[in-house]
Protein backbone atom coordinates (compact mmCIF):
# COMPACT_ATOMS: atom_id res chain seq x y z
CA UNK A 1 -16.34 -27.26 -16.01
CA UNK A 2 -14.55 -23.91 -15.60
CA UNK A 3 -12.06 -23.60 -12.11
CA UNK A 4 -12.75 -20.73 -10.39
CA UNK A 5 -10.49 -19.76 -7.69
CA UNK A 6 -11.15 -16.62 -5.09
CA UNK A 7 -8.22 -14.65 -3.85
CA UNK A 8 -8.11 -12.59 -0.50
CA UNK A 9 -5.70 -9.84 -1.81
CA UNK A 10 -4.08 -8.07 0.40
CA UNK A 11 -4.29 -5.26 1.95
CA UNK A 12 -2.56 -2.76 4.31
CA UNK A 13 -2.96 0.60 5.61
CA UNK A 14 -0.10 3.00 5.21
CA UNK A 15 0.23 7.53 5.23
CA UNK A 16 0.38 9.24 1.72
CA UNK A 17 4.45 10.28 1.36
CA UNK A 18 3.90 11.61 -2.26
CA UNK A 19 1.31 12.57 -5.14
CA UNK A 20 3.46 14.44 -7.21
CA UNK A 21 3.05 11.86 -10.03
CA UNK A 22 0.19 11.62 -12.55
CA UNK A 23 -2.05 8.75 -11.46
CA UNK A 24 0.12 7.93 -8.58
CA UNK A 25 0.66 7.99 -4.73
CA UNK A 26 3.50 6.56 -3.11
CA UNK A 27 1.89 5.31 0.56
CA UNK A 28 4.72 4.22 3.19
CA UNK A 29 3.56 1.53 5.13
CA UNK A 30 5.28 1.07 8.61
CA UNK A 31 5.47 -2.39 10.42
CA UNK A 32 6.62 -2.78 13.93
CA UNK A 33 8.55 -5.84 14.41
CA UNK A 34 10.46 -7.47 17.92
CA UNK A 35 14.29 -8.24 17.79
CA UNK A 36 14.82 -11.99 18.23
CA UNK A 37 17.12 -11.80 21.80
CA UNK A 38 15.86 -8.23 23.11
CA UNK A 39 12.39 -8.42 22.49
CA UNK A 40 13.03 -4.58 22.07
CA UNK A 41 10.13 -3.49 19.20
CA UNK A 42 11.52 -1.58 16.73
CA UNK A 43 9.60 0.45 13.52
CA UNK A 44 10.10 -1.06 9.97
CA UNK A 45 8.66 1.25 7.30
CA UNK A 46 8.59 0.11 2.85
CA UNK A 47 7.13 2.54 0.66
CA UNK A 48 4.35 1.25 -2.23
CA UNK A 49 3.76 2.65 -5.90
CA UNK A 50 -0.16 3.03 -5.93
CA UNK A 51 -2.50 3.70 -8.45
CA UNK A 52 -5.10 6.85 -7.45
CA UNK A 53 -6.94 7.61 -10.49
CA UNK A 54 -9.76 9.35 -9.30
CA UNK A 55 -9.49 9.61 -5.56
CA UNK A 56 -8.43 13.23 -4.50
CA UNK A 57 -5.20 12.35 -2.00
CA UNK A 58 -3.17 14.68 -0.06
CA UNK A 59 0.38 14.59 1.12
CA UNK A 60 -0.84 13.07 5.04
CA UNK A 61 -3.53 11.41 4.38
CA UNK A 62 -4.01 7.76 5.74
CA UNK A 63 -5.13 5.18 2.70
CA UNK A 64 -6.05 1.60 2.53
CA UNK A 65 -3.99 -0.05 -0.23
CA UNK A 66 -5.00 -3.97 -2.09
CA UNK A 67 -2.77 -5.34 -4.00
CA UNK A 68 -3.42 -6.17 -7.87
CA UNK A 69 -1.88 -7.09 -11.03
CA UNK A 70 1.03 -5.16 -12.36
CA UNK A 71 -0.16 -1.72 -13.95
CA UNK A 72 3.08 -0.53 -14.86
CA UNK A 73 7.02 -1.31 -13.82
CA UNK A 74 6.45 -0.39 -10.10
CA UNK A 75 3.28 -0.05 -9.72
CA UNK A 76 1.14 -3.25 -7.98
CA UNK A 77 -0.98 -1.91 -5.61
CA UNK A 78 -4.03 0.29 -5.60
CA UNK A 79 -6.12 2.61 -3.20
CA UNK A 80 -8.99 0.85 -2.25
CA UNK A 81 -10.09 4.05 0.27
CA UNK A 82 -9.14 6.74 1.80
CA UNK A 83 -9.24 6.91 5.46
């Protein structure tokens, strides 16, 4: 009998920084996190190779990103949709 295994990949929505690549969109995705003793909140922000073959994306836009095996060097994530 075959093991089959079903993983939740994840995902996370992030703003289109960059198309100027063929194929690719670099999407920054901003986190806000709370310092240990000030509890003051504070923006985090990591920016994510994408594959976009096929979806027309604009510098602005807001996209939905999954992540996926590795397509090239950088590149492990992939626009699911375009918000």
């Amino acid at each position: 009998m075959e093991k089959t295994t079903i993983q939740n990949k994840r995902r996370l929505d992030g703003k289109v920084v960059s198309t100027s690549m063929q194929n690719t969109a670099v999407v920054r995705v901003d986190r806000v996190n709370v310092h240990p003793r000030y509890k003051k909140r504070y923006t985090t922000s990591k920016k994510y190779a994408c594959e976009c073959k096929g979806i027309g994306l604009k510098v602005g836009d807001n996209a939905t990103i999954e992540e996926t095996r590795p397509i090239s060097k950088t590149k492990r994530w992939r626009i699911v949709e375009n918000i």
